[in-house]
Each structure stands twice: as C-alpha cells, then as structure tokens.
PDB file of N, CA and C in Angstrom:
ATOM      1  N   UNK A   1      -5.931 -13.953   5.026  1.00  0.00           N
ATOM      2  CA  UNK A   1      -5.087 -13.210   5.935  1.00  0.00           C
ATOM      3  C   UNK A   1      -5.969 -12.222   6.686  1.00  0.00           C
ATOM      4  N   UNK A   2      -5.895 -12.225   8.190  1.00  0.00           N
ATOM      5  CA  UNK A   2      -6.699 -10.978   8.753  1.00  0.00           C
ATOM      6  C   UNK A   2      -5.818  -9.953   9.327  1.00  0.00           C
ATOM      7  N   UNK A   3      -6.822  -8.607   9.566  1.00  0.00           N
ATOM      8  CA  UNK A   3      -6.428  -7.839   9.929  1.00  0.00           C
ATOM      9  C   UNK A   3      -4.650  -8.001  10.627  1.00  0.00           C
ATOM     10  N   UNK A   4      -5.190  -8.711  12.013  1.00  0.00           N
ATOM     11  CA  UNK A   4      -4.582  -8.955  12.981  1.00  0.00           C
ATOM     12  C   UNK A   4      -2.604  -9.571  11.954  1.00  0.00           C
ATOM     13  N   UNK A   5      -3.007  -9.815  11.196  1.00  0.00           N
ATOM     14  CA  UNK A   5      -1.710 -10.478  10.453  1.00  0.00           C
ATOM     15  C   UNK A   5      -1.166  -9.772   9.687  1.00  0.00           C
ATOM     16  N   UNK A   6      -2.247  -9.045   9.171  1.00  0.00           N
ATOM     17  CA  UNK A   6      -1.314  -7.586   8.559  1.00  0.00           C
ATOM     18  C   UNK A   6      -0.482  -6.463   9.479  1.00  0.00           C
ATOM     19  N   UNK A   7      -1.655  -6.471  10.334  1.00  0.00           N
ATOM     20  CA  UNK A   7      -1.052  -5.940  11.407  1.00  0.00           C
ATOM     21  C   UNK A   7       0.619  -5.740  12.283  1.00  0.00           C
ATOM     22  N   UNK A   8       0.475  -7.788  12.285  1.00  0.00           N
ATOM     23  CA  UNK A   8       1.906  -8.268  12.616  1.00  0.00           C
ATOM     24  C   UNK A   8       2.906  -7.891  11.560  1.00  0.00           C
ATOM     25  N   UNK A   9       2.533  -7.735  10.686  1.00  0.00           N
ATOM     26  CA  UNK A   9       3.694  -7.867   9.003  1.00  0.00           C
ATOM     27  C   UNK A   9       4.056  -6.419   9.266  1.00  0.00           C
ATOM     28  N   UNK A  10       3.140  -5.572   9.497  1.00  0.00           N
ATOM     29  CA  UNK A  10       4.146  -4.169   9.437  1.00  0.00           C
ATOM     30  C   UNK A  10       4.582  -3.659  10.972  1.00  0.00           C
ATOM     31  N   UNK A  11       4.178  -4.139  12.516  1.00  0.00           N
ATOM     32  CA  UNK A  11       4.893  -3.912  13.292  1.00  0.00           C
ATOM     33  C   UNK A  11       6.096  -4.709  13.586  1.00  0.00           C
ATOM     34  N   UNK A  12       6.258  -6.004  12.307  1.00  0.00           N
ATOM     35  CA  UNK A  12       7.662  -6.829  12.051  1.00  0.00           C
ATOM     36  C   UNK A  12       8.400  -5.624  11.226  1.00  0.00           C
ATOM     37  N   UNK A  13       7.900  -5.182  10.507  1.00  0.00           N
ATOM     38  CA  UNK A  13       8.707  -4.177   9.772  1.00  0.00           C
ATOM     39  C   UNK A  13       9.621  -3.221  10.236  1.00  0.00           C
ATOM     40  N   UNK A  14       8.377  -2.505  10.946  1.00  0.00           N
ATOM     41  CA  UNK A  14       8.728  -1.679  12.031  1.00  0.00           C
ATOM     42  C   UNK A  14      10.262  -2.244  12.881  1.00  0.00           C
ATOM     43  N   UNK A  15      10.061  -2.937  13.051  1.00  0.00           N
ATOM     44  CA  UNK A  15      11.538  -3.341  14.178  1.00  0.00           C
ATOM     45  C   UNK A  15      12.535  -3.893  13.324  1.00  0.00           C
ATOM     46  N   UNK A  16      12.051  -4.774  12.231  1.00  0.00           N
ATOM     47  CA  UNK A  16      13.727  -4.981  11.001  1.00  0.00           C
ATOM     48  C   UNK A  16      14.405  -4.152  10.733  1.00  0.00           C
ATOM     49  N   UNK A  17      13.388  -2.586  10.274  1.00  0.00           N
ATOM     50  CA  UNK A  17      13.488  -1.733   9.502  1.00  0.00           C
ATOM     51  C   UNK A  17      14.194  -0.701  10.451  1.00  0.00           C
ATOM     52  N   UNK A  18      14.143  -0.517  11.557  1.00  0.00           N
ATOM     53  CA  UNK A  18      14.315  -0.041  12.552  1.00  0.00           C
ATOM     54  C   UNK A  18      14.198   1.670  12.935  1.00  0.00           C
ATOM     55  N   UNK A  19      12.734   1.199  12.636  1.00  0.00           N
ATOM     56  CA  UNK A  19      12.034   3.287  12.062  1.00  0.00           C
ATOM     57  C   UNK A  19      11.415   3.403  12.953  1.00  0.00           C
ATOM     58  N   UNK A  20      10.367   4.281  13.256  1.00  0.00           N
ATOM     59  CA  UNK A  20       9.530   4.562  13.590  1.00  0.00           C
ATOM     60  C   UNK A  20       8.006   4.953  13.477  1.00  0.00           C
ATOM     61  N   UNK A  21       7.279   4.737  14.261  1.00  0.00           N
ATOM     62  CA  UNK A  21       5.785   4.650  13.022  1.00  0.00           C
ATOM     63  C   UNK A  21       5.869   6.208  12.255  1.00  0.00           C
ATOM     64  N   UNK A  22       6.138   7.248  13.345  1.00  0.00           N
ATOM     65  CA  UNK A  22       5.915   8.251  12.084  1.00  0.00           C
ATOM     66  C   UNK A  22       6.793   8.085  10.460  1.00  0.00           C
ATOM     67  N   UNK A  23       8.149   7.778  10.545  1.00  0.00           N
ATOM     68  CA  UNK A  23       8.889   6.796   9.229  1.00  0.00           C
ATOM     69  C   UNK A  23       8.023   6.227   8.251  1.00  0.00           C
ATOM     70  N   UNK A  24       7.380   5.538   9.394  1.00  0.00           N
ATOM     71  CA  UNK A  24       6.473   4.142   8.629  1.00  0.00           C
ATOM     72  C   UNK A  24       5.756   4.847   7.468  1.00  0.00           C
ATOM     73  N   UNK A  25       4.625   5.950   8.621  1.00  0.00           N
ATOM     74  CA  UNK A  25       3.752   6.196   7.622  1.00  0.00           C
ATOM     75  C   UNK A  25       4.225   7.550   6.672  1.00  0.00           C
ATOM     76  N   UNK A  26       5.269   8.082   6.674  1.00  0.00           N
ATOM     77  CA  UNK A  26       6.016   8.782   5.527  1.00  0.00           C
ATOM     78  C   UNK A  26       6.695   7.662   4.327  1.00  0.00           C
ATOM     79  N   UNK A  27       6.536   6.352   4.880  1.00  0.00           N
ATOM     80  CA  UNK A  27       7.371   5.791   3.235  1.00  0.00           C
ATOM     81  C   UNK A  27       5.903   5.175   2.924  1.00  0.00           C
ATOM     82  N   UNK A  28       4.583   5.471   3.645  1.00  0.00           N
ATOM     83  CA  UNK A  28       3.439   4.749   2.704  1.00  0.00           C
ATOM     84  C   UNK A  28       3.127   6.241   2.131  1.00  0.00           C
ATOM     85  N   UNK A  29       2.881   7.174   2.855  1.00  0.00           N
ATOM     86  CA  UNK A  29       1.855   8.289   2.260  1.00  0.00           C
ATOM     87  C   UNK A  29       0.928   8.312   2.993  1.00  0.00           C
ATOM     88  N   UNK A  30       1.496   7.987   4.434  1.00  0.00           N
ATOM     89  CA  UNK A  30      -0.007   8.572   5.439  1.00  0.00           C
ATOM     90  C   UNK A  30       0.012   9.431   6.265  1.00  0.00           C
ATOM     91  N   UNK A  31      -0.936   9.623   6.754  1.00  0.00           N
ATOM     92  CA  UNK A  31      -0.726  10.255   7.801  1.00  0.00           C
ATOM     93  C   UNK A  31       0.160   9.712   9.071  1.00  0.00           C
ATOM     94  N   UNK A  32       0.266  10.022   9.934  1.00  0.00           N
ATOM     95  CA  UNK A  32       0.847   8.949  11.139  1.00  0.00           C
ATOM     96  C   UNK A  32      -0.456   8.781  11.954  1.00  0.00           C
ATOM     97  N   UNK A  33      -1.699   9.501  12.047  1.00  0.00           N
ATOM     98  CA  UNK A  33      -2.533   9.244  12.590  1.00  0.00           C
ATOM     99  C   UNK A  33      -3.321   7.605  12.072  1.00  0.00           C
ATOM    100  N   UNK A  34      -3.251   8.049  10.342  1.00  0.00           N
ATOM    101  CA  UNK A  34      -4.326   7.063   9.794  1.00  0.00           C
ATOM    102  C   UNK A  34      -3.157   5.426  10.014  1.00  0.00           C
ATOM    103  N   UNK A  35      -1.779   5.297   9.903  1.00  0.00           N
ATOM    104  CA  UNK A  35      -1.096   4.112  10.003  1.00  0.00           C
ATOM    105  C   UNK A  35      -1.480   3.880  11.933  1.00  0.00           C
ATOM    106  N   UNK A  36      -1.644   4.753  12.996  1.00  0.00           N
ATOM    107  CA  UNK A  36      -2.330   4.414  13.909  1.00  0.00           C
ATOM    108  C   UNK A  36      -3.132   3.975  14.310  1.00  0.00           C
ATOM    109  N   UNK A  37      -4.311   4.214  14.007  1.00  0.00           N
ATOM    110  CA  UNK A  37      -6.143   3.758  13.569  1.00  0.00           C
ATOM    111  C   UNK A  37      -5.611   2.485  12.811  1.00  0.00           C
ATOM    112  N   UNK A  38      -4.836   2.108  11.909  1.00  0.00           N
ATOM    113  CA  UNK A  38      -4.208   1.060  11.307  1.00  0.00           C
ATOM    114  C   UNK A  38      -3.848  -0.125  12.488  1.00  0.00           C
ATOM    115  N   UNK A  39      -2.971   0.406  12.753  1.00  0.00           N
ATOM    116  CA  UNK A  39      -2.009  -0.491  14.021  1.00  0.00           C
ATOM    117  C   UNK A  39      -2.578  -0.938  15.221  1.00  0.00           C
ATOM    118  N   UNK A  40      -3.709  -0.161  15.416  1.00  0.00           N
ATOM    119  CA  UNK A  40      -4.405  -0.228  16.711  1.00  0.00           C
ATOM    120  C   UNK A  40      -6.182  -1.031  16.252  1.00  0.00           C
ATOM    121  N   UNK A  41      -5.939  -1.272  15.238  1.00  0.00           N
ATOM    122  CA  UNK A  41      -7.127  -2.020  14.773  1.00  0.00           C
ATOM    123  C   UNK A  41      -8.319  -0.865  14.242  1.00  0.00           C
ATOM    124  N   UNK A  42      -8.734   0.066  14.898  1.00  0.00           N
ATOM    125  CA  UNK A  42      -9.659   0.723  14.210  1.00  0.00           C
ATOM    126  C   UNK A  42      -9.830   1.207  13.104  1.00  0.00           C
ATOM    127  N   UNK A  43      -9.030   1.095  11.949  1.00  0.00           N
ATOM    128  CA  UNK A  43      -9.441   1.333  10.175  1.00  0.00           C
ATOM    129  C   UNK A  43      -9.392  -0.169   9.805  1.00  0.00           C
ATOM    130  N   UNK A  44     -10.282  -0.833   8.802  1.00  0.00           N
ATOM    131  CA  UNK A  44     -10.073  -1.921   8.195  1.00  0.00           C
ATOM    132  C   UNK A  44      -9.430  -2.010   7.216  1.00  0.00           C
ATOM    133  N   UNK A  45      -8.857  -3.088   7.168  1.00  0.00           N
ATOM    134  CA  UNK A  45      -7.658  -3.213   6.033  1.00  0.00           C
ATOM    135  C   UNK A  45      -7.999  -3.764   4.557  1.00  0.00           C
ATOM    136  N   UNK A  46      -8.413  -3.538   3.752  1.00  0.00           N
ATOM    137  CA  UNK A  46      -9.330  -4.020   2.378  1.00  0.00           C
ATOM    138  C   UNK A  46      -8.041  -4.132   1.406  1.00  0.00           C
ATOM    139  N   UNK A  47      -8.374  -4.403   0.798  1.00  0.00           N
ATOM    140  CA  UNK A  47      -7.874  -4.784  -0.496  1.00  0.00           C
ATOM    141  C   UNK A  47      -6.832  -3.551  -1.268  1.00  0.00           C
ATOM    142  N   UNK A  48      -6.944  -2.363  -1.242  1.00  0.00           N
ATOM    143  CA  UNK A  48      -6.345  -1.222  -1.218  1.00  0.00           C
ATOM    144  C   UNK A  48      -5.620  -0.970  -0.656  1.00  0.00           C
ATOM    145  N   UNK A  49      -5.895  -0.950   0.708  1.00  0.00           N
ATOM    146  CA  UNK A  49      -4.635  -0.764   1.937  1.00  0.00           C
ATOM    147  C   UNK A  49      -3.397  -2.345   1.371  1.00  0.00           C
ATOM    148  N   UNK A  50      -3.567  -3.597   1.398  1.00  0.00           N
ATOM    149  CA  UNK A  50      -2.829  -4.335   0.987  1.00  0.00           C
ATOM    150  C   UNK A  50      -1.716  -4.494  -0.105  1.00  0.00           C
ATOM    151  N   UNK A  51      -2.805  -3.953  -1.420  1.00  0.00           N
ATOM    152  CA  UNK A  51      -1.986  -3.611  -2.098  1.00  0.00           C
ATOM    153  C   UNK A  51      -0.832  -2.810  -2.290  1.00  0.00           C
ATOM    154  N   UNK A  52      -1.513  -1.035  -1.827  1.00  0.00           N
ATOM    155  CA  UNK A  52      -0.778   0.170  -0.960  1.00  0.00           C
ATOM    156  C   UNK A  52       1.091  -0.279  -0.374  1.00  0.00           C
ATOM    157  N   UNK A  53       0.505  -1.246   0.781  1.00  0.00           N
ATOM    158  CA  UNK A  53       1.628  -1.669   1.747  1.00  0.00           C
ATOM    159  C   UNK A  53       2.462  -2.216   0.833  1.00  0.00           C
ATOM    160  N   UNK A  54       1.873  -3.161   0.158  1.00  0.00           N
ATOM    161  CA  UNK A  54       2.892  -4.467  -0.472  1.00  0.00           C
ATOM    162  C   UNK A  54       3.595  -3.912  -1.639  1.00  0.00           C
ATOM    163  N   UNK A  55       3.174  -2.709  -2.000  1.00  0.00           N
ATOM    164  CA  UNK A  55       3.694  -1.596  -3.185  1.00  0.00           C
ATOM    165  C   UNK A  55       4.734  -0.716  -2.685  1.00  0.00           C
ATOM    166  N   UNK A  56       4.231  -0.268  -1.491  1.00  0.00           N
ATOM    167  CA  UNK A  56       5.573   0.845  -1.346  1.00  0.00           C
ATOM    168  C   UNK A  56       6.596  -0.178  -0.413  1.00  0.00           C
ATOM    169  N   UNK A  57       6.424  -1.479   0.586  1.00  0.00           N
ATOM    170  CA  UNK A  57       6.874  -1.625   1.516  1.00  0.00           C
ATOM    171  C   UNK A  57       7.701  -3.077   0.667  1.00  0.00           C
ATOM    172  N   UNK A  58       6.910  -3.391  -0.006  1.00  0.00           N
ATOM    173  CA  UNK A  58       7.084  -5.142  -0.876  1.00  0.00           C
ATOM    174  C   UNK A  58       7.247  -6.224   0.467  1.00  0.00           C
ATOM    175  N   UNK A  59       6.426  -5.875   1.465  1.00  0.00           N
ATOM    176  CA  UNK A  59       5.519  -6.910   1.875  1.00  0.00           C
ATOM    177  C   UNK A  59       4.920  -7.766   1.143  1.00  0.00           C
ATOM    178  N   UNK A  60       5.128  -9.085   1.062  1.00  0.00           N
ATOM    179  CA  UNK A  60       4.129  -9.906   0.507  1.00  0.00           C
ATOM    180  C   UNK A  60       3.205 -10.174   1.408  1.00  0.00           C
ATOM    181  N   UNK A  61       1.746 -10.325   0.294  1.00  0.00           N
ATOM    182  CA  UNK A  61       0.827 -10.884   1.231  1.00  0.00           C
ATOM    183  C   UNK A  61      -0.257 -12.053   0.766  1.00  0.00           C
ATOM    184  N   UNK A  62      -0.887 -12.909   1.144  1.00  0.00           N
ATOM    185  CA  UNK A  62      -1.442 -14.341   0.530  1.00  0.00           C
ATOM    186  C   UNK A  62      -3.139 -14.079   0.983  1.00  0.00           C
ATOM    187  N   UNK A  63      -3.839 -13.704   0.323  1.00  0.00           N
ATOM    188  CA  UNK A  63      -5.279 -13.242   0.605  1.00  0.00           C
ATOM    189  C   UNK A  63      -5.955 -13.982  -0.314  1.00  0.00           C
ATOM    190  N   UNK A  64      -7.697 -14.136  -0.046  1.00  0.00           N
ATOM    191  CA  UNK A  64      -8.366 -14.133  -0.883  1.00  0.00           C
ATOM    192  C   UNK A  64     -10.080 -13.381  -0.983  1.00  0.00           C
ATOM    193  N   UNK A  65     -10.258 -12.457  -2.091  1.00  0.00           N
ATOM    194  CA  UNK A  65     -11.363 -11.867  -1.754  1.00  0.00           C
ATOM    195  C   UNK A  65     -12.177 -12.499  -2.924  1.00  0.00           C
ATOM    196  N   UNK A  66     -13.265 -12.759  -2.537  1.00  0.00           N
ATOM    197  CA  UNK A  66     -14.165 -13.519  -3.044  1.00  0.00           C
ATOM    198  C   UNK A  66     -13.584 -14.796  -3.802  1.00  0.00           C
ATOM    199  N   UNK A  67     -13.615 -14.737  -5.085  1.00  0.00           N
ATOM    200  CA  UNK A  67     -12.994 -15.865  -6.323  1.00  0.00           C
ATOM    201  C   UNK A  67     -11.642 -15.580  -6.327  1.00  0.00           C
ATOM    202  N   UNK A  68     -11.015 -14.642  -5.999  1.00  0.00           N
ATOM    203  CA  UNK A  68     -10.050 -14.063  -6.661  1.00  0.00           C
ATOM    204  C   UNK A  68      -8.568 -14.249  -5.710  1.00  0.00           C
ATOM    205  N   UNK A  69      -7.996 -15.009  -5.953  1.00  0.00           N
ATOM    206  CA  UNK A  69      -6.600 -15.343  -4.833  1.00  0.00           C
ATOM    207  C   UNK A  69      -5.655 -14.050  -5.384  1.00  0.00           C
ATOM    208  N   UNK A  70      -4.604 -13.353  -4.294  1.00  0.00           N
ATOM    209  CA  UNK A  70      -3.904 -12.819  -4.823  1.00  0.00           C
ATOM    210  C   UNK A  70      -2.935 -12.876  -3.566  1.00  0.00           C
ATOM    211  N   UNK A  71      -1.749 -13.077  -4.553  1.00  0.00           N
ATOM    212  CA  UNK A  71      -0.324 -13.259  -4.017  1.00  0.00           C
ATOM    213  C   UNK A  71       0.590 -12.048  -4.437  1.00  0.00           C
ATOM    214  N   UNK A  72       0.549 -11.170  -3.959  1.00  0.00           N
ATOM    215  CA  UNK A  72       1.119  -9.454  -4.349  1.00  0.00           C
ATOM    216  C   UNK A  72       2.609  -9.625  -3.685  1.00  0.00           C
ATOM    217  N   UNK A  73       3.247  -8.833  -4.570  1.00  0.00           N
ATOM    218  CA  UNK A  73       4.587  -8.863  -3.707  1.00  0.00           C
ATOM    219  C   UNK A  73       5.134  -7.788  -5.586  1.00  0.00           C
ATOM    220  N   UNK A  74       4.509  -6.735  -5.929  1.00  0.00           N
ATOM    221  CA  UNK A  74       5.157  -6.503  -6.902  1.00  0.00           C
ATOM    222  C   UNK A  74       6.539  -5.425  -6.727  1.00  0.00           C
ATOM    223  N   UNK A  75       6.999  -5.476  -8.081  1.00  0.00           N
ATOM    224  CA  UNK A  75       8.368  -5.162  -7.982  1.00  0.00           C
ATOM    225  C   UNK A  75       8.393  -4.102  -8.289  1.00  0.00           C
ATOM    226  N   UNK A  76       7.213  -3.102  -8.406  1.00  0.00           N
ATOM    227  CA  UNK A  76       7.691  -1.477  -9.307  1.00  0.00           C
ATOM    228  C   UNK A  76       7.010  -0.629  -7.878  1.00  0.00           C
ATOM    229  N   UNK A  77       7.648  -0.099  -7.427  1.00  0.00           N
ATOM    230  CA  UNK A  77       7.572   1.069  -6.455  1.00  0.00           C
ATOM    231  C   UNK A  77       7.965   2.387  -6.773  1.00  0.00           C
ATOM    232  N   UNK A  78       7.067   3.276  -6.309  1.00  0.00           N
ATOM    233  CA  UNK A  78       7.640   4.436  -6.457  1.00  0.00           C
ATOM    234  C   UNK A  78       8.224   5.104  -5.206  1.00  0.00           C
ATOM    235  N   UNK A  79       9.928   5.140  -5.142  1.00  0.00           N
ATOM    236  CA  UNK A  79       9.960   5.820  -4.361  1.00  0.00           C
ATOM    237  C   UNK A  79      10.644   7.372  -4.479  1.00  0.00           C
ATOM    238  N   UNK A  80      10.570   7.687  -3.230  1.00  0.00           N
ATOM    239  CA  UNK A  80       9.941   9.111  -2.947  1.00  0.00           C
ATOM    240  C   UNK A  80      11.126  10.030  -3.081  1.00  0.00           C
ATOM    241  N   UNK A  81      12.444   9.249  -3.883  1.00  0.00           N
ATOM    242  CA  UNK A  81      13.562  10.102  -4.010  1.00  0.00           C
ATOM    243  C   UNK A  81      13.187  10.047  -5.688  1.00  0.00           C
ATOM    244  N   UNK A  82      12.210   9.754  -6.598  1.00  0.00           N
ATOM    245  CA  UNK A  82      12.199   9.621  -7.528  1.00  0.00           C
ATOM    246  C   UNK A  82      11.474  10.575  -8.260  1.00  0.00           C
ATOM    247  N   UNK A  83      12.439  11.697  -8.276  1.00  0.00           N
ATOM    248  CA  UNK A  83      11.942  13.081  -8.911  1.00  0.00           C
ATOM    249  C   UNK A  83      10.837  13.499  -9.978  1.00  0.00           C
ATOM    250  N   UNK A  84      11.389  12.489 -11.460  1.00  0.00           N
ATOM    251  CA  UNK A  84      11.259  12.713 -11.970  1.00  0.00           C
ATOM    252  C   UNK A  84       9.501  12.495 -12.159  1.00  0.00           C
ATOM    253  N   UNK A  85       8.791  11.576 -11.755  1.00  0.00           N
ATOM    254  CA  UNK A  85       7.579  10.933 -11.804  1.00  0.00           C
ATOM    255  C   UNK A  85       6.851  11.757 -10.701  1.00  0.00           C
ATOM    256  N   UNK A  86       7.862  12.105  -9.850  1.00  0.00           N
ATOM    257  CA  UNK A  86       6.686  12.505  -8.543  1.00  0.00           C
ATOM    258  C   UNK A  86       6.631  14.307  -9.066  1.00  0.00           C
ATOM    259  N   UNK A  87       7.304  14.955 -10.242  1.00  0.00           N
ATOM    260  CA  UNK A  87       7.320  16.014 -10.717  1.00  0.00           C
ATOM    261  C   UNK A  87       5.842  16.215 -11.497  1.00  0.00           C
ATOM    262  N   UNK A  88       6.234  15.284 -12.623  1.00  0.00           N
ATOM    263  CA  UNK A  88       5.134  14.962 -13.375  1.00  0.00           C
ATOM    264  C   UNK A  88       3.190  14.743 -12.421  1.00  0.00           C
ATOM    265  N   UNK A  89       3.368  14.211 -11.290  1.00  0.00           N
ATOM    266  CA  UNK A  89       2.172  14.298 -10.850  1.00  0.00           C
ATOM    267  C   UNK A  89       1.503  15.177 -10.133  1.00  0.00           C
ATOM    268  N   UNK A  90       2.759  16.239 -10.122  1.00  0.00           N
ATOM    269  CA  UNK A  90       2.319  17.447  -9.248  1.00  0.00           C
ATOM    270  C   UNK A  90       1.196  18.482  -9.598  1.00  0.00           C
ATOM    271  N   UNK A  91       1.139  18.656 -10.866  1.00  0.00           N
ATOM    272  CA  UNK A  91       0.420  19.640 -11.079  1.00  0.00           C
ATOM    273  C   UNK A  91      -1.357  19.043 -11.929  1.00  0.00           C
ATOM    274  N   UNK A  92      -1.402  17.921 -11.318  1.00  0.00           N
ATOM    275  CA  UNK A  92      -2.635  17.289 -11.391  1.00  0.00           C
ATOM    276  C   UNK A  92      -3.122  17.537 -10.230  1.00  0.00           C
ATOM    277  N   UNK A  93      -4.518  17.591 -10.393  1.00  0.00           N
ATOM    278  CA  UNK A  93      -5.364  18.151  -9.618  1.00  0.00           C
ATOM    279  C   UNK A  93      -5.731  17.073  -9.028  1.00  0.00           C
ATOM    280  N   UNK A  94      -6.316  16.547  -7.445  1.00  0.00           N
ATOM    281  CA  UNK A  94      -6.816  16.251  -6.410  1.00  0.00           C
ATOM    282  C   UNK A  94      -7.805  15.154  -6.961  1.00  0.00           C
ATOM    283  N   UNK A  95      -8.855  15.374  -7.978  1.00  0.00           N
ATOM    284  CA  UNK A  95      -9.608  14.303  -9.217  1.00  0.00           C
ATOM    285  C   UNK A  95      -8.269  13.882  -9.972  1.00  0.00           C
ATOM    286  N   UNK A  96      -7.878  14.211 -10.874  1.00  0.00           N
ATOM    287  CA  UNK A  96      -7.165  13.467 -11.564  1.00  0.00           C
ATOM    288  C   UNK A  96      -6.072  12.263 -10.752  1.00  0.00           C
ATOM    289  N   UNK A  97      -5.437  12.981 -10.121  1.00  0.00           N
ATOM    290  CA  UNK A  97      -4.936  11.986  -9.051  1.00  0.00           C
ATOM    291  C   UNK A  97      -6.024  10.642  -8.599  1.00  0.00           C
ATOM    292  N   UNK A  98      -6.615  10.887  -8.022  1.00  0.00           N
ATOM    293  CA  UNK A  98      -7.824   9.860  -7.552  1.00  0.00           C
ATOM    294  C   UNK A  98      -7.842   8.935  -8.933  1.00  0.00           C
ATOM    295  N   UNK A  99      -8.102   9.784 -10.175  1.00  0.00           N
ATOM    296  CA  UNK A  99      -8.474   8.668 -11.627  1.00  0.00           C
ATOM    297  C   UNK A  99      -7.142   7.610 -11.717  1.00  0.00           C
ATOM    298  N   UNK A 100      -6.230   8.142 -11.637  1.00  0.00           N
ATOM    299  CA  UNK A 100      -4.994   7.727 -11.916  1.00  0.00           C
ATOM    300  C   UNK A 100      -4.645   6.918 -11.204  1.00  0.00           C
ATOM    301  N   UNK A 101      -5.072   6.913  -9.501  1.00  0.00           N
ATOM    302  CA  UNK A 101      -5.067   5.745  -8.917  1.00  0.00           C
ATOM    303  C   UNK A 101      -5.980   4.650  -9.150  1.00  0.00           C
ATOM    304  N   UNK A 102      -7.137   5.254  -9.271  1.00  0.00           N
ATOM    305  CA  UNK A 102      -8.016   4.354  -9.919  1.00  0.00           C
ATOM    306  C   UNK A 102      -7.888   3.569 -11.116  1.00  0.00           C
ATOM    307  N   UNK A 103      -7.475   3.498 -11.823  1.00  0.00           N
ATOM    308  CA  UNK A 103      -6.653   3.266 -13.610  1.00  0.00           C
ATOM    309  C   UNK A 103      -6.242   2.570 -13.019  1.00  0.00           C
ATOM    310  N   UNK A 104      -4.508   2.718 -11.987  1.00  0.00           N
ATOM    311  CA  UNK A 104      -3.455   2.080 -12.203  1.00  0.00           C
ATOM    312  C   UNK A 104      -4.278   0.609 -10.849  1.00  0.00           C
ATOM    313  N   UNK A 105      -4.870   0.779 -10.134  1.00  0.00           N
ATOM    314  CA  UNK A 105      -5.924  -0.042  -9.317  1.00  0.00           C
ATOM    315  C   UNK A 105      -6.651  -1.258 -10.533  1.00  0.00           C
ATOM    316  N   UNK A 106      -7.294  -0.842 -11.545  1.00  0.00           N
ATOM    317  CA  UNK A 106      -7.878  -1.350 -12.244  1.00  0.00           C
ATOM    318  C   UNK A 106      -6.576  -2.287 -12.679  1.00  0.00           C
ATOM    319  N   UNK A 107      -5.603  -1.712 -13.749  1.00  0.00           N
ATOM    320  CA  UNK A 107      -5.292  -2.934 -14.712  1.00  0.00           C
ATOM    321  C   UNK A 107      -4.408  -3.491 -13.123  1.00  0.00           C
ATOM    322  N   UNK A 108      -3.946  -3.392 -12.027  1.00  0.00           N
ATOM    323  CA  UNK A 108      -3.574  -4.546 -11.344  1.00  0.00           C
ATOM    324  C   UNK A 108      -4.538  -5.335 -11.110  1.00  0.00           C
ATOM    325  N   UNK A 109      -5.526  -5.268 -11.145  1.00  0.00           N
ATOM    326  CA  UNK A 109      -6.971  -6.069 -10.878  1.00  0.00           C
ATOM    327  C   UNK A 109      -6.678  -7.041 -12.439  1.00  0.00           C
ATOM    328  N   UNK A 110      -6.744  -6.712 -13.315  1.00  0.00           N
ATOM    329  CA  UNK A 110      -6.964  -7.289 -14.241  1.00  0.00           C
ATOM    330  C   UNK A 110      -5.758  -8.254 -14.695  1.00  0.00           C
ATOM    331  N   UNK A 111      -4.486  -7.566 -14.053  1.00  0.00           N
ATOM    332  CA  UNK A 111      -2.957  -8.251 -14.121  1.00  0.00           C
ATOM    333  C   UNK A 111      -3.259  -9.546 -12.986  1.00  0.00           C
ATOM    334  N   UNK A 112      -4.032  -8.908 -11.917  1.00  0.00           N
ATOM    335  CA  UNK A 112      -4.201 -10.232 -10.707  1.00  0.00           C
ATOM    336  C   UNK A 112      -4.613 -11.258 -11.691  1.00  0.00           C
ATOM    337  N   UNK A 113      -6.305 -11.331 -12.381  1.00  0.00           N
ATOM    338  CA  UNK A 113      -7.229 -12.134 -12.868  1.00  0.00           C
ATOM    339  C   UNK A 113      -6.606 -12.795 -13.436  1.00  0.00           C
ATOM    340  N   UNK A 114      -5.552 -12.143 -14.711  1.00  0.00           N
ATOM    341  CA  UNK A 114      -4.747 -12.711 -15.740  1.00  0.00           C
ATOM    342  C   UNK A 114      -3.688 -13.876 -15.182  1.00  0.00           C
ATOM    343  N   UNK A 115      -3.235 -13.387 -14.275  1.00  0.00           N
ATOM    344  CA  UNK A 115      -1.932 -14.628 -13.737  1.00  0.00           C
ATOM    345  C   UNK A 115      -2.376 -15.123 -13.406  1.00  0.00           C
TER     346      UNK A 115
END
C-alpha cells in the first residue's frame, strides 16, 4: 500500500465521516498541522502512522514491510470519552508515555508475527 492510498483512505473518511481535517486530527492525536504535512504528502507514512490510523480510526489496511504481511484492522481503541484510562495516563511523564507506547508497539509486533 503507498502513501498515495493511505492518503485516499483517510480523505474517504473525511467525507463518510463528514468532519473536518481539524476533527480528523483531534480523533488521531495530532496536530492539524502534522495530519496536513500528512494529506499533502510531505510526512511519510511508516508503519506507526498505519497502525496509529487503523487504531483510533479502524481503517483497515493490507501492507507489507519487509517479511512481515500485516492486515490491521484491530478492535480495541481508545477513545477519548474514555475517562477512566485516559486519567490513569495523565500523570506519567512525557518518557514514560513514549515507553508505554513503545511496549504496547512491541507486543502488536509480536501479535502481528504470531497470527
């Protein structure tokens, strides 16, 4: 899948959904600048950003990076009316956050390999 197709998948969104990019990038966690640089081609879209989308948005998407095929479309999102979790991560610090994404990054890596 390239850029250009991810691309299409969330300015399809955009018009189902019937938001607006600043919307957009409040239900990922971006900026509205960085889902711009997004939309307009200048940030590349890796493996992170994919996951990211297909997590908060459940976009599916059909990629493959190196050996590794992955067909993402998972079912646990956090969303942003969900107090209780987004309480709990508040008072982690700026590193810990980062680890924690990193962690929860890892075992989907390892949940990909496994299926």
């Amino acid at each position: 899948m390239s850029g250009k197709d991810v691309i299409q998948k969330l300015e399809d969104y955009l018009r189902t959904e019937g938001i607006t990019q600043i919307q957009l990038a409040e239900r990922l966690g971006w900026s509205p600048s960085a889902l711009n640089n997004i939309l307009k081609g200048r940030d590349p879209i890796g493996i992170k950003r994919l996951l990211h989308i297909s997590q908060r948005l459940g976009i599916k998407f059909e990629t493959e990076f190196g050996d590794t095929k992955i067909s993402e479309s998972p079912p646990l999102y956090l969303a942003p009316d969900d107090e209780e979790i987004l309480e709990m991560l508040k008072p982690l610090s700026k590193k810990d956050k980062q680890e924690l994404k990193n962690y929860i990054a890892f075992l989907k890596t390892k949940q990909i390999k496994a299926g």
